[in-house]
C-alpha atoms as a PDB file:
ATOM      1  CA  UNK A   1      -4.520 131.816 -82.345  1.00  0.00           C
ATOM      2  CA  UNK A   2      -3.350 128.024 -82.704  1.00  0.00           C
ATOM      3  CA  UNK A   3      -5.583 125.541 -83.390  1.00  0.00           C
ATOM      4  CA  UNK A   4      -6.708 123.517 -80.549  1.00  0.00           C
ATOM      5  CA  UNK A   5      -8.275 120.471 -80.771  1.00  0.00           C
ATOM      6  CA  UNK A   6     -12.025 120.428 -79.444  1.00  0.00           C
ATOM      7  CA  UNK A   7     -12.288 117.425 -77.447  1.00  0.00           C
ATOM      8  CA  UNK A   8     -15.045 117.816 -74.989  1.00  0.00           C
ATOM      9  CA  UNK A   9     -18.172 119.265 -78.295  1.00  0.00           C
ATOM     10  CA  UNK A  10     -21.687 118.961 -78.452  1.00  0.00           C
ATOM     11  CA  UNK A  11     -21.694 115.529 -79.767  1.00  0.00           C
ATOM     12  CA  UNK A  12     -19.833 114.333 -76.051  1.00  0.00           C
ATOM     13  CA  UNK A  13     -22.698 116.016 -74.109  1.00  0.00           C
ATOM     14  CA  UNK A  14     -25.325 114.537 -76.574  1.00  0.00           C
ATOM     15  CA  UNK A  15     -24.298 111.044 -75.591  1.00  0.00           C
ATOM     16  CA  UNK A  16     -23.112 111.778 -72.048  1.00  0.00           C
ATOM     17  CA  UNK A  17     -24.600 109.632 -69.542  1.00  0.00           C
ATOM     18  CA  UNK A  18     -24.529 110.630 -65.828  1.00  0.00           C
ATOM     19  CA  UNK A  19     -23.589 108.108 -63.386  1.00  0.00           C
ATOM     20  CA  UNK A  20     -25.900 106.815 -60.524  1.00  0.00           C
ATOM     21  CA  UNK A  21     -27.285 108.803 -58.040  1.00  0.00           C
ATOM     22  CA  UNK A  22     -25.681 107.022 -55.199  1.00  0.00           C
ATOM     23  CA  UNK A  23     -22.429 107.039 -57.207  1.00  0.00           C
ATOM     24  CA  UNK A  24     -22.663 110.843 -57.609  1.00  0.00           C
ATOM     25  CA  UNK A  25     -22.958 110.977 -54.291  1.00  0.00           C
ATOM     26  CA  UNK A  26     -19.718 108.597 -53.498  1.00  0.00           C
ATOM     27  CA  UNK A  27     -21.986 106.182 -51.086  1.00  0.00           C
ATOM     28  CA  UNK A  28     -22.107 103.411 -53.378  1.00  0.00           C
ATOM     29  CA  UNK A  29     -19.684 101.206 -54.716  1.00  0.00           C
ATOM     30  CA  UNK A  30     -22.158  99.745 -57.892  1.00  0.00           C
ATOM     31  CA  UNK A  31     -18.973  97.085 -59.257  1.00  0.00           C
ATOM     32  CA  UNK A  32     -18.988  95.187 -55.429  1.00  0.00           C
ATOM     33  CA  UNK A  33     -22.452  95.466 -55.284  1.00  0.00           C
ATOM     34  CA  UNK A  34     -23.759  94.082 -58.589  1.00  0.00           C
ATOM     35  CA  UNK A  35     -21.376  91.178 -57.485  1.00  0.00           C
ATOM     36  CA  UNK A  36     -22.990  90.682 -54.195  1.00  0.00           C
ATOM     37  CA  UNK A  37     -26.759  90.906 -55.644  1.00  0.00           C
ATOM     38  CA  UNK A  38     -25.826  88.959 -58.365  1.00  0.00           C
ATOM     39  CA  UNK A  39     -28.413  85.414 -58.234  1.00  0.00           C
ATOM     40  CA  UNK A  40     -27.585  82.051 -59.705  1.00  0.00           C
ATOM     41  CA  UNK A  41     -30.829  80.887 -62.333  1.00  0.00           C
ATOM     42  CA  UNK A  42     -30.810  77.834 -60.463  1.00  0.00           C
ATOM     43  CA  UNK A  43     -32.277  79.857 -57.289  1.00  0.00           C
ATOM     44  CA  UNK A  44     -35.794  81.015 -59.452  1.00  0.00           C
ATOM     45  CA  UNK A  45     -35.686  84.247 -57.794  1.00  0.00           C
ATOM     46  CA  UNK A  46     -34.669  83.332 -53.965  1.00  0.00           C
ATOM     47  CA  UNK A  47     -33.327  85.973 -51.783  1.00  0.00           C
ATOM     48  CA  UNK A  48     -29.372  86.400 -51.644  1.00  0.00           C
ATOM     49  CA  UNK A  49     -29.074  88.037 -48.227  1.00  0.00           C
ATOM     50  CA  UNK A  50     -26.069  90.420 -47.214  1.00  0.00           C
ATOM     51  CA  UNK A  51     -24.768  91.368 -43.821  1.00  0.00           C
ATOM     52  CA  UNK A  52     -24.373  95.097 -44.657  1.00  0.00           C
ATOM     53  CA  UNK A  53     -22.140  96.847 -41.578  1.00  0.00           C
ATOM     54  CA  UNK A  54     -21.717 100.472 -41.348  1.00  0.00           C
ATOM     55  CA  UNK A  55     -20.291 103.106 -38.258  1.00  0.00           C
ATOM     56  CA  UNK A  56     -21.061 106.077 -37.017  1.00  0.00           C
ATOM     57  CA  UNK A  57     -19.269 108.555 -35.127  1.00  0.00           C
ATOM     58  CA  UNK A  58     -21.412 107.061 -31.989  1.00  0.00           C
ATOM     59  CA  UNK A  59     -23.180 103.970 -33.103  1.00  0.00           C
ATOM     60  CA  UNK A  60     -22.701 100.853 -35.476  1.00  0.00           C
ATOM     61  CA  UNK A  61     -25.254  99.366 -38.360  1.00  0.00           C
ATOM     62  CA  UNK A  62     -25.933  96.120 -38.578  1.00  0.00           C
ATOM     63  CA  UNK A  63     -28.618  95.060 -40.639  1.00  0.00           C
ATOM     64  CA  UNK A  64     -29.521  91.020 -43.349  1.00  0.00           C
ATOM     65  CA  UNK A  65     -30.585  92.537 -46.229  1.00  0.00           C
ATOM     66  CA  UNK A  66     -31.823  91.284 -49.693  1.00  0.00           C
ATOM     67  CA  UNK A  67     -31.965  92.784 -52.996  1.00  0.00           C
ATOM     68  CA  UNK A  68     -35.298  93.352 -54.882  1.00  0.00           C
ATOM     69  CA  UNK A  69     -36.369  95.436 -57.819  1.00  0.00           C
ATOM     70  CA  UNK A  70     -38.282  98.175 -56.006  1.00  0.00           C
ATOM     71  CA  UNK A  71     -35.076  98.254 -53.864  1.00  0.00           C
ATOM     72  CA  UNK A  72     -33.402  96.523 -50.625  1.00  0.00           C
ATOM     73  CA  UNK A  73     -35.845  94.570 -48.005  1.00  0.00           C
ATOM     74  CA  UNK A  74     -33.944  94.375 -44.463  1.00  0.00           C
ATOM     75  CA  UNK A  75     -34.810  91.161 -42.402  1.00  0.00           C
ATOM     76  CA  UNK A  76     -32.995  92.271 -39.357  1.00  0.00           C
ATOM     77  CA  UNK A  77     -31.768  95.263 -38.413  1.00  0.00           C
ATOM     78  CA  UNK A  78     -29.595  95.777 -34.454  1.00  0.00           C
ATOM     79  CA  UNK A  79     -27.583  99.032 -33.205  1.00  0.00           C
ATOM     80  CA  UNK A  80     -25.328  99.723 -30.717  1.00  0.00           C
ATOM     81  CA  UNK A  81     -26.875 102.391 -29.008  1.00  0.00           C
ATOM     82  CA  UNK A  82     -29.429  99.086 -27.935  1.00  0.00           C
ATOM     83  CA  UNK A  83     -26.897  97.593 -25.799  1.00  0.00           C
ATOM     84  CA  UNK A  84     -27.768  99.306 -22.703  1.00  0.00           C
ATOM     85  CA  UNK A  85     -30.557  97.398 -22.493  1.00  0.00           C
ATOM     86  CA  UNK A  86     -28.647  94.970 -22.359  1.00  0.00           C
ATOM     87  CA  UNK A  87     -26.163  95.608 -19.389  1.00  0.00           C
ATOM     88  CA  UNK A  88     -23.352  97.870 -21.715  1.00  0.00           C
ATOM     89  CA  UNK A  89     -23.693 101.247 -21.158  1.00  0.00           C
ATOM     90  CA  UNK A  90     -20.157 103.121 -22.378  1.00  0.00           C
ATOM     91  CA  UNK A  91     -17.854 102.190 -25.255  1.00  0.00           C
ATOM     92  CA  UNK A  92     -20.719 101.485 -27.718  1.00  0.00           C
ATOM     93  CA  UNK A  93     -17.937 101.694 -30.832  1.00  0.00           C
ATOM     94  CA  UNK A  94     -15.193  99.411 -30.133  1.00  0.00           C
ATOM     95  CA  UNK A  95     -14.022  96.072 -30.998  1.00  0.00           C
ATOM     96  CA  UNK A  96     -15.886  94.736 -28.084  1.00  0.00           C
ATOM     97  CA  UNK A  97     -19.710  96.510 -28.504  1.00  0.00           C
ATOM     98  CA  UNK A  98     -18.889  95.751 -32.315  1.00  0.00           C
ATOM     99  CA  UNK A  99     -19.136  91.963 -31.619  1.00  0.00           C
ATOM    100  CA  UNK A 100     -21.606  92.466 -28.972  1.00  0.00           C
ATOM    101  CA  UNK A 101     -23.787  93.922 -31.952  1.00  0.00           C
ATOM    102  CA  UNK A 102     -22.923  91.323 -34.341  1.00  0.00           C
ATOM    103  CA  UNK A 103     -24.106  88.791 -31.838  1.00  0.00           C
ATOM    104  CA  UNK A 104     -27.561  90.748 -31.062  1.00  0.00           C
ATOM    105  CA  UNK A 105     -28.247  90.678 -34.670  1.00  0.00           C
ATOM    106  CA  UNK A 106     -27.419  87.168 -35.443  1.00  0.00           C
ATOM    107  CA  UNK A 107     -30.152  86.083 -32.582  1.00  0.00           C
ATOM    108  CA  UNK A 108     -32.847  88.398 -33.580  1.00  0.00           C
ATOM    109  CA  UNK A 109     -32.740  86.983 -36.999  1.00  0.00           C
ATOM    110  CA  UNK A 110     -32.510  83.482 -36.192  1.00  0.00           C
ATOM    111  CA  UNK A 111     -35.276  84.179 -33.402  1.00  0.00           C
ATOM    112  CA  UNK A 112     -37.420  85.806 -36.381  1.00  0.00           C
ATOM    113  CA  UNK A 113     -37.315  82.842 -38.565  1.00  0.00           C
ATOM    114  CA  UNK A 114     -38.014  80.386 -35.885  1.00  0.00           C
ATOM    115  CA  UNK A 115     -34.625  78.341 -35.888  1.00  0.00           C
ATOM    116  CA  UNK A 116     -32.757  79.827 -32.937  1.00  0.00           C
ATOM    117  CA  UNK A 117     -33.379  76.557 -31.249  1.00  0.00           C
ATOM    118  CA  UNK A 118     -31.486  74.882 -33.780  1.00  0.00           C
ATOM    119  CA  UNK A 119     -28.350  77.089 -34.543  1.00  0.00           C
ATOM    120  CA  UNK A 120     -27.032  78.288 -31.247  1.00  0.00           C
ATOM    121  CA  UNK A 121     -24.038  79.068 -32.598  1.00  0.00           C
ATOM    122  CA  UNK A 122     -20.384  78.707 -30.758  1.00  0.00           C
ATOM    123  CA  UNK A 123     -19.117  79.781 -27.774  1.00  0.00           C
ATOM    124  CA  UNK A 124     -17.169  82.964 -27.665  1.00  0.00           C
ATOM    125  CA  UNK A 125     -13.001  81.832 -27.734  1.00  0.00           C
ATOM    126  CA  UNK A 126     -12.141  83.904 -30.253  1.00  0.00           C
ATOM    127  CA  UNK A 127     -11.078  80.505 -31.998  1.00  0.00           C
ATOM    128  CA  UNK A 128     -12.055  80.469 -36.348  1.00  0.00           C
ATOM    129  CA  UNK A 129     -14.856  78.618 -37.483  1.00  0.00           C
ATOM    130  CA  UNK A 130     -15.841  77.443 -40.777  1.00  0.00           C
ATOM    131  CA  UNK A 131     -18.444  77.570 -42.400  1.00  0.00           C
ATOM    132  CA  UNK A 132     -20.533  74.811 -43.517  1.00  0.00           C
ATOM    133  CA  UNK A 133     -20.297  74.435 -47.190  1.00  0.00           C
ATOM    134  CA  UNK A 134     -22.342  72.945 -49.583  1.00  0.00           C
ATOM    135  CA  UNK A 135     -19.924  71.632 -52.006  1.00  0.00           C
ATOM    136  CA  UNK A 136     -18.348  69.216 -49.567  1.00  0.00           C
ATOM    137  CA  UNK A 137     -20.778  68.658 -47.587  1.00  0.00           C
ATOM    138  CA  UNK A 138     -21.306  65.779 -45.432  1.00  0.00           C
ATOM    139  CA  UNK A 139     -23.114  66.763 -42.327  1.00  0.00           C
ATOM    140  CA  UNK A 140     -26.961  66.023 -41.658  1.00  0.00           C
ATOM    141  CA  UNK A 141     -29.975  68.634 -41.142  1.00  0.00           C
ATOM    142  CA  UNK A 142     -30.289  71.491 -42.565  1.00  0.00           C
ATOM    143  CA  UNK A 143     -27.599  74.403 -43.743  1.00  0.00           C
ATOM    144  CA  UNK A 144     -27.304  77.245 -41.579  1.00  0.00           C
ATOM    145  CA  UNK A 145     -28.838  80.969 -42.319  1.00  0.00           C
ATOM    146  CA  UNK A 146     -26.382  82.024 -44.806  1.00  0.00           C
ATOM    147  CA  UNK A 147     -25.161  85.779 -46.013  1.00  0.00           C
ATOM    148  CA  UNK A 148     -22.484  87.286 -47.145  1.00  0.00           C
ATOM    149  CA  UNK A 149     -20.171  90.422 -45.883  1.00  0.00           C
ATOM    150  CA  UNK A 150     -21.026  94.114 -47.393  1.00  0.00           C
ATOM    151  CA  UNK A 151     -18.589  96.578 -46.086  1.00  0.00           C
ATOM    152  CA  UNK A 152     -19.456  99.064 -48.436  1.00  0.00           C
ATOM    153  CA  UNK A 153     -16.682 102.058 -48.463  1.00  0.00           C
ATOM    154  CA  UNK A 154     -14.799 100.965 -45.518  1.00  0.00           C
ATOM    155  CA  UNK A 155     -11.036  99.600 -45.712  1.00  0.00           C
ATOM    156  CA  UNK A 156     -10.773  95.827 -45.134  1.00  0.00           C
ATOM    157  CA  UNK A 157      -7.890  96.745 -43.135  1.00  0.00           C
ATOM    158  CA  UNK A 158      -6.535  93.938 -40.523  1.00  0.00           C
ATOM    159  CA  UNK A 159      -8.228  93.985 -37.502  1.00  0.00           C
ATOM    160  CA  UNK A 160     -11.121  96.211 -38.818  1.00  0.00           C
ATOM    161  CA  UNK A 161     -14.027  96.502 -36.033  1.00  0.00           C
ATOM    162  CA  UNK A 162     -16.760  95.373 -39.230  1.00  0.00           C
ATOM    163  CA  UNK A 163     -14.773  92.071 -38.922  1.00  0.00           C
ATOM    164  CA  UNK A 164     -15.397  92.238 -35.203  1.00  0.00           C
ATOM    165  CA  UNK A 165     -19.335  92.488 -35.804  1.00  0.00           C
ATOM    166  CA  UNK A 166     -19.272  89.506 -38.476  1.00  0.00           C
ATOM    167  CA  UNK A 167     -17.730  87.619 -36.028  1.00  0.00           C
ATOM    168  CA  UNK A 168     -20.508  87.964 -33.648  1.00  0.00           C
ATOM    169  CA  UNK A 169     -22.796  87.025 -36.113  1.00  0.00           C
ATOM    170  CA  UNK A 170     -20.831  84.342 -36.892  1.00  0.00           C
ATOM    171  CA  UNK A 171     -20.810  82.893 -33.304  1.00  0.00           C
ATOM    172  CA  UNK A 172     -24.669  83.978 -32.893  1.00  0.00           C
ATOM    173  CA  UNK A 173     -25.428  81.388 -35.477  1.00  0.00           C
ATOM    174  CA  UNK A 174     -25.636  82.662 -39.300  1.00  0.00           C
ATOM    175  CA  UNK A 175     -23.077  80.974 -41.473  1.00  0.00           C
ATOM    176  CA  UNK A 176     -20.822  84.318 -43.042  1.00  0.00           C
ATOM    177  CA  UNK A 177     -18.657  82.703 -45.543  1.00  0.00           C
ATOM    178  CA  UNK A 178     -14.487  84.389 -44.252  1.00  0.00           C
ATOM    179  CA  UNK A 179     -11.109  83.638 -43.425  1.00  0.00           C
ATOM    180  CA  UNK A 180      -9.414  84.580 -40.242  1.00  0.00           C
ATOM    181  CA  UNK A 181      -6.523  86.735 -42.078  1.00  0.00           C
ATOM    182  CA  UNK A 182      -8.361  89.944 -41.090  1.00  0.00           C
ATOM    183  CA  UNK A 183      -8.974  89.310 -37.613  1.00  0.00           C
ATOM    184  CA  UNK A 184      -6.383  90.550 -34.889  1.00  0.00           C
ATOM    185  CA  UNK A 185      -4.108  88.510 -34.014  1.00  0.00           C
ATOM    186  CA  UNK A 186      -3.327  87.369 -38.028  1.00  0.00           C
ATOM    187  CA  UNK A 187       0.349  86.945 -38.648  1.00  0.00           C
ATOM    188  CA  UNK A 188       0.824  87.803 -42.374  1.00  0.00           C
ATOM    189  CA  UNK A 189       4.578  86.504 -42.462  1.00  0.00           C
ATOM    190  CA  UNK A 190       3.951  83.605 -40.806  1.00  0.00           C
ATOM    191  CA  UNK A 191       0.632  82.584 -42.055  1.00  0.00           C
ATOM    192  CA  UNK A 192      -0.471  81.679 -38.641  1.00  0.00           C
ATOM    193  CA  UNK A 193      -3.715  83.035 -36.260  1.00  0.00           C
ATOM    194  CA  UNK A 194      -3.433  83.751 -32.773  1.00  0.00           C
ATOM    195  CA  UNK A 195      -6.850  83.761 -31.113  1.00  0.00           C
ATOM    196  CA  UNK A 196      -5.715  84.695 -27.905  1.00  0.00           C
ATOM    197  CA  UNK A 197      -5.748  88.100 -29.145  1.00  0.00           C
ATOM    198  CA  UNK A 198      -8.511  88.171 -31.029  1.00  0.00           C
ATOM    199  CA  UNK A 199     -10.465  86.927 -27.854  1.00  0.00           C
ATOM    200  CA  UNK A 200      -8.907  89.496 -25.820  1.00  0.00           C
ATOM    201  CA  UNK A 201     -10.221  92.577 -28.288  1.00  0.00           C
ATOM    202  CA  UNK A 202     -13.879  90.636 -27.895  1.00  0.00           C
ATOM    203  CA  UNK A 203     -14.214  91.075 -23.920  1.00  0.00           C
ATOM    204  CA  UNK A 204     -12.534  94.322 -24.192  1.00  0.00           C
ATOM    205  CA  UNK A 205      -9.115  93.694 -22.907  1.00  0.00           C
ATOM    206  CA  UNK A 206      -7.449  96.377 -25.160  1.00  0.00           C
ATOM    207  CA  UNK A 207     -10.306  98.743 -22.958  1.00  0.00           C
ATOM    208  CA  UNK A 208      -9.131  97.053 -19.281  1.00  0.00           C
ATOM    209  CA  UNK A 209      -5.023  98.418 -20.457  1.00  0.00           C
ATOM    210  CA  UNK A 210      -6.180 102.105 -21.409  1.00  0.00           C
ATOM    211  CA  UNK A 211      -7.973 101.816 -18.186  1.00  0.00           C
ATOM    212  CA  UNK A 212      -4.469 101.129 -16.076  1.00  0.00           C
ATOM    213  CA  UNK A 213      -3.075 103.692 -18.308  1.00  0.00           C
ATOM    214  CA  UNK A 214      -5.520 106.579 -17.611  1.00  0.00           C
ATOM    215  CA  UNK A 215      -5.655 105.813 -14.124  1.00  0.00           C
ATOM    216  CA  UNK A 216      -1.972 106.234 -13.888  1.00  0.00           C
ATOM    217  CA  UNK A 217      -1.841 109.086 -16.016  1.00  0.00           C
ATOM    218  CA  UNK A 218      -5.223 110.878 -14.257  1.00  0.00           C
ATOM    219  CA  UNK A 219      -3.283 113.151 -11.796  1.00  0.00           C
ATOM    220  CA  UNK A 220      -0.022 114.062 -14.225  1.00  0.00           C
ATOM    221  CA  UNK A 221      -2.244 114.768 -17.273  1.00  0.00           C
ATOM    222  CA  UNK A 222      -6.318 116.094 -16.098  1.00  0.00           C
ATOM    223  CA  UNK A 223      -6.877 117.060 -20.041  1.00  0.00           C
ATOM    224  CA  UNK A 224     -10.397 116.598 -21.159  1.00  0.00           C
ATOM    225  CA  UNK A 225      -9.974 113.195 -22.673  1.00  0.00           C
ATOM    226  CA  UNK A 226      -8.692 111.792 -19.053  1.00  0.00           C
ATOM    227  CA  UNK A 227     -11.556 113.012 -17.732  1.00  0.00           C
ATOM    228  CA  UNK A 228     -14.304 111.841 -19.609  1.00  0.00           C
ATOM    229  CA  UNK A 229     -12.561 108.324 -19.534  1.00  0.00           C
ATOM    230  CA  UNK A 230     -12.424 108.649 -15.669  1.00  0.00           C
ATOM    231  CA  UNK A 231     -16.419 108.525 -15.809  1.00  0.00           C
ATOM    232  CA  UNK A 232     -16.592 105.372 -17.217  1.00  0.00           C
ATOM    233  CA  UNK A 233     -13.822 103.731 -15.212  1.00  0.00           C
ATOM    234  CA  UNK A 234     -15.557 105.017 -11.771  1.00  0.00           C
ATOM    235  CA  UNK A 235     -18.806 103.039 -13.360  1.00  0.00           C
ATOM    236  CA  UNK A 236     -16.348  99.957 -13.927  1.00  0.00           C
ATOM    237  CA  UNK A 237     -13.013  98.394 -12.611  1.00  0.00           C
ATOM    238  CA  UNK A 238     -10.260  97.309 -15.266  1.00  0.00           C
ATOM    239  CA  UNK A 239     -10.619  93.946 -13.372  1.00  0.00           C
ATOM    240  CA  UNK A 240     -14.680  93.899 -13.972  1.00  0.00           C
ATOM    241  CA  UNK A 241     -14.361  93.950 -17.877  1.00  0.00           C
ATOM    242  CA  UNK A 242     -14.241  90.834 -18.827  1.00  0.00           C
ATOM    243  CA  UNK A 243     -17.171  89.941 -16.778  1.00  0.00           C
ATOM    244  CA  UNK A 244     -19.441  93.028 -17.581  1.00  0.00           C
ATOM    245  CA  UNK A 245     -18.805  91.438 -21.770  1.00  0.00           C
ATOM    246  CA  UNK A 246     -19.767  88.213 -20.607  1.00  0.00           C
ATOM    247  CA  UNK A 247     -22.918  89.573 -18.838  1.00  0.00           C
ATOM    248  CA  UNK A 248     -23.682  91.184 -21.961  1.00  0.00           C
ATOM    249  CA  UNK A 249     -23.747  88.026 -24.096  1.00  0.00           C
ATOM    250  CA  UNK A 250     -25.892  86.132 -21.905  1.00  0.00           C
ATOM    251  CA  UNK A 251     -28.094  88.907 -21.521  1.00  0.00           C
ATOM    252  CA  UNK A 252     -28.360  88.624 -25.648  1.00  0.00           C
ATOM    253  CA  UNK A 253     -28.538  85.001 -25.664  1.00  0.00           C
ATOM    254  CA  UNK A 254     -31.559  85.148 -23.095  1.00  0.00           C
ATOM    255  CA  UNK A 255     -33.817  87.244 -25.141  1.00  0.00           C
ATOM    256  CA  UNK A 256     -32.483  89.191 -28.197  1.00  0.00           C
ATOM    257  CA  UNK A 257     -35.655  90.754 -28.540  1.00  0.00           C
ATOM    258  CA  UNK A 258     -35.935  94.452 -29.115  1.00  0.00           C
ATOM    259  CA  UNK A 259     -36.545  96.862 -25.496  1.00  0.00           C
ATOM    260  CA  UNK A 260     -38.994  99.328 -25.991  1.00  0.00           C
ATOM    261  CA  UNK A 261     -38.873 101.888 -23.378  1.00  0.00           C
ATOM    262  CA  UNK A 262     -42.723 102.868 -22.000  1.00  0.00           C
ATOM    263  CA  UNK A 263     -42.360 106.587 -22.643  1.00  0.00           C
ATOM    264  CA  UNK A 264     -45.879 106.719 -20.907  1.00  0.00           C
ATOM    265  CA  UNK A 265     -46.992 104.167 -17.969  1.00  0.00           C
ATOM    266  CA  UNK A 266     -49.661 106.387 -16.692  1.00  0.00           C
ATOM    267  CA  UNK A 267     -51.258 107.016 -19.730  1.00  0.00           C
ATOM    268  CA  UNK A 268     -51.349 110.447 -19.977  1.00  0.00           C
ATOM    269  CA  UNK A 269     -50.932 112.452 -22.969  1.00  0.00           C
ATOM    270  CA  UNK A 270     -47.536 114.609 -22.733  1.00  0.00           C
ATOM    271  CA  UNK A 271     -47.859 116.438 -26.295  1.00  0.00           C
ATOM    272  CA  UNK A 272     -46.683 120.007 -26.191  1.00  0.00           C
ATOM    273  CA  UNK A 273     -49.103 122.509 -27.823  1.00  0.00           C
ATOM    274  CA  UNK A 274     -47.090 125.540 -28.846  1.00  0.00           C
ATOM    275  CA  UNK A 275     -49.556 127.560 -30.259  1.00  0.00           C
ATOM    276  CA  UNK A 276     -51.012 130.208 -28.834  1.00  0.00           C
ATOM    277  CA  UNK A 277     -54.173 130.230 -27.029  1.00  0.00           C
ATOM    278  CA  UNK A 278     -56.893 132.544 -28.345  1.00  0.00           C
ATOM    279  CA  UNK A 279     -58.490 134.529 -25.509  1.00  0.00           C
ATOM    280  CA  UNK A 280     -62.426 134.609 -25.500  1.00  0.00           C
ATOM    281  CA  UNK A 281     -64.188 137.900 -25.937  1.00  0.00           C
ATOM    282  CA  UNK A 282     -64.944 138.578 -22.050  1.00  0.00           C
ATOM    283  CA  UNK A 283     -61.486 137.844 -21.386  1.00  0.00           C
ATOM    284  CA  UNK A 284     -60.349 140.508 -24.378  1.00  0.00           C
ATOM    285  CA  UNK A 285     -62.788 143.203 -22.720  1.00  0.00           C
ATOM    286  CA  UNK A 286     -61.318 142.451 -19.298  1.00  0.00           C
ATOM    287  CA  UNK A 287     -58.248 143.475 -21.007  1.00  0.00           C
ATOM    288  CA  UNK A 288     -58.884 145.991 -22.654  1.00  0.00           C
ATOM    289  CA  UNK A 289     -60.882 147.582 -19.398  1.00  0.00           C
ATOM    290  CA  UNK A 290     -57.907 146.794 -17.162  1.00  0.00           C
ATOM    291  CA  UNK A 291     -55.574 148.737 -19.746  1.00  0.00           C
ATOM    292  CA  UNK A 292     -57.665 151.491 -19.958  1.00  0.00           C
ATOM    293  CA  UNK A 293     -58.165 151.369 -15.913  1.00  0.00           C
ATOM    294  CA  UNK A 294     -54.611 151.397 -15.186  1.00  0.00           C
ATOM    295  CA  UNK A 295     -54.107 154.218 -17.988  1.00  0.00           C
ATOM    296  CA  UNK A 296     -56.568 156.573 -16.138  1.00  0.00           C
ATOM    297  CA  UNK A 297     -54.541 155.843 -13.043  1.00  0.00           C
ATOM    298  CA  UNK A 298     -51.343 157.044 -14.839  1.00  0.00           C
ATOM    299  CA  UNK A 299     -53.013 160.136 -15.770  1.00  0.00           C
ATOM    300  CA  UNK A 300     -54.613 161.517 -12.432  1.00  0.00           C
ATOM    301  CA  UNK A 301     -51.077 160.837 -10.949  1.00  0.00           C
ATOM    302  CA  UNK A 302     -49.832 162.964 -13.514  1.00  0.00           C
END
């Protein structure tokens, strides 16, 4: 037998250290975030808030966040699947609910700390805005809400729907330090931004086409995915789009608050009890006498 070198011996799984949990379980990316938590001295300790996004299959996560020892504190948290409160009832994970979201969060957190009043934030023309910065700074008041983009796993791809929610919170009023080079409408060649497009994506006009599209295509090709589409566009006209998006941003702007549905008005208890209900003993002789009755019966028939 030749020799082979041993490279993997006891002394390797002495001084083997495991990674972290979250890493083990490929949620975490610990490099970006030790970068993102990472606190200048000169703060003593103040919170360095992050705009952490994450989809689902049906909904979207936004949620300001700070780091502390025991673990993250969230400040704000809005989903999609709250916008039907608010006037959007279908297409709660594209571009357009994504900014939608972004916008509901930014609101709610500004309404939480009591300076909504102050930063209303821009109006919604798809155009890039910077962000005030304190280096060269000349303005007067005070800075804006201020936190910073985690994406966590996700591909910073151009024209990425996370970009589409930090752009709602950017135009809801919290200063997100980005450049407009991942937003649609981005010409890498040329260098130059179109926010045309990018305004078109926000009020769902991408949504209005495959609308045309569908319809057109609804008696050629009935397939499942035609179908379910057809359900929405019955609810709403290509045409209406734009305005049902606009109606949803007021809507925000009016009262971000969060709906809670009255499961109850009447005030009646509606628990279910499945367990079953123990008979008395007079009802367990009645039973046992009708048994034994309708046995006797069987037998003088026989």
């Amino acid at each position: 037998m030749p020799f082979v070198k041993l490279v993997k011996n006891k002394a390797y799984f002495k001084r083997y250290q495991v990674q972290y949990r979250r890493r083990r379980e490929g949620k975490t990316d610990f490099r970006a975030r030790r970068q993102m938590v990472l606190q200048d001295k000169t703060k003593y300790g103040a919170p360095k808030y992050r705009l952490v996004v994450r989809f689902t299959n049906k909904d979207i996560v936004a949620q300001i966040v700070h780091a502390e020892v025991v673990g993250d504190k969230v400040l704000m948290a809005a989903y999609a699947h709250e916008l039907p409160a608010f006037g959007l009832s279908h297409g709660l994970t594209n571009y357009a609910a994504a900014y939608a979201t972004g916008l509901l969060l930014a609101r709610r957190a500004l309404t939480k700390l009591k300076i909504a009043d102050k930063f209303e934030g821009n109006k919604t023309t798809g155009e890039f805005q910077e962000c005030r910065d304190k280096k060269d700074d000349e303005g007067e008041g005070r800075f804006p809400f201020r936190a910073i983009l985690d994406v966590g796993l996700a591909r910073t791809t151009t024209g990425a729907k996370i970009f589409g929610v930090m752009k709602g919170v950017v135009d809801g009023g919290v200063a997100v330090p980005h450049k407009p080079s991942r937003f649609p409408g981005f010409n890498k060649a040329k260098g130059d931004f179109n926010s045309k497009v990018l305004r078109e994506r926000i009020f769902g006009g991408h949504v209005a086409t495959w609308m045309k599209k569908v319809a057109e295509q609804k008696k050629e090709n009935p397939d499942q995915k035609v179908i379910q589409f057809s359900k929405f566009s019955a609810a709403v006209k290509p045409a209406d789009v734009e305005a049902l998006y606009k109606k949803v941003h007021e809507a925000i702007r009016k009262d971000p608050t969060k709906k809670i549905a009255k499961k109850n008005p009447n005030g009646e208890k509606t628990r279910k009890n499945y367990a079953k209900k123990r008979l008395t003993v007079p009802e367990r002789r009645a039973a046992v006498a009708k048994k034994i009755s309708t046995l006797r019966k069987k037998l003088t028939k026989a």
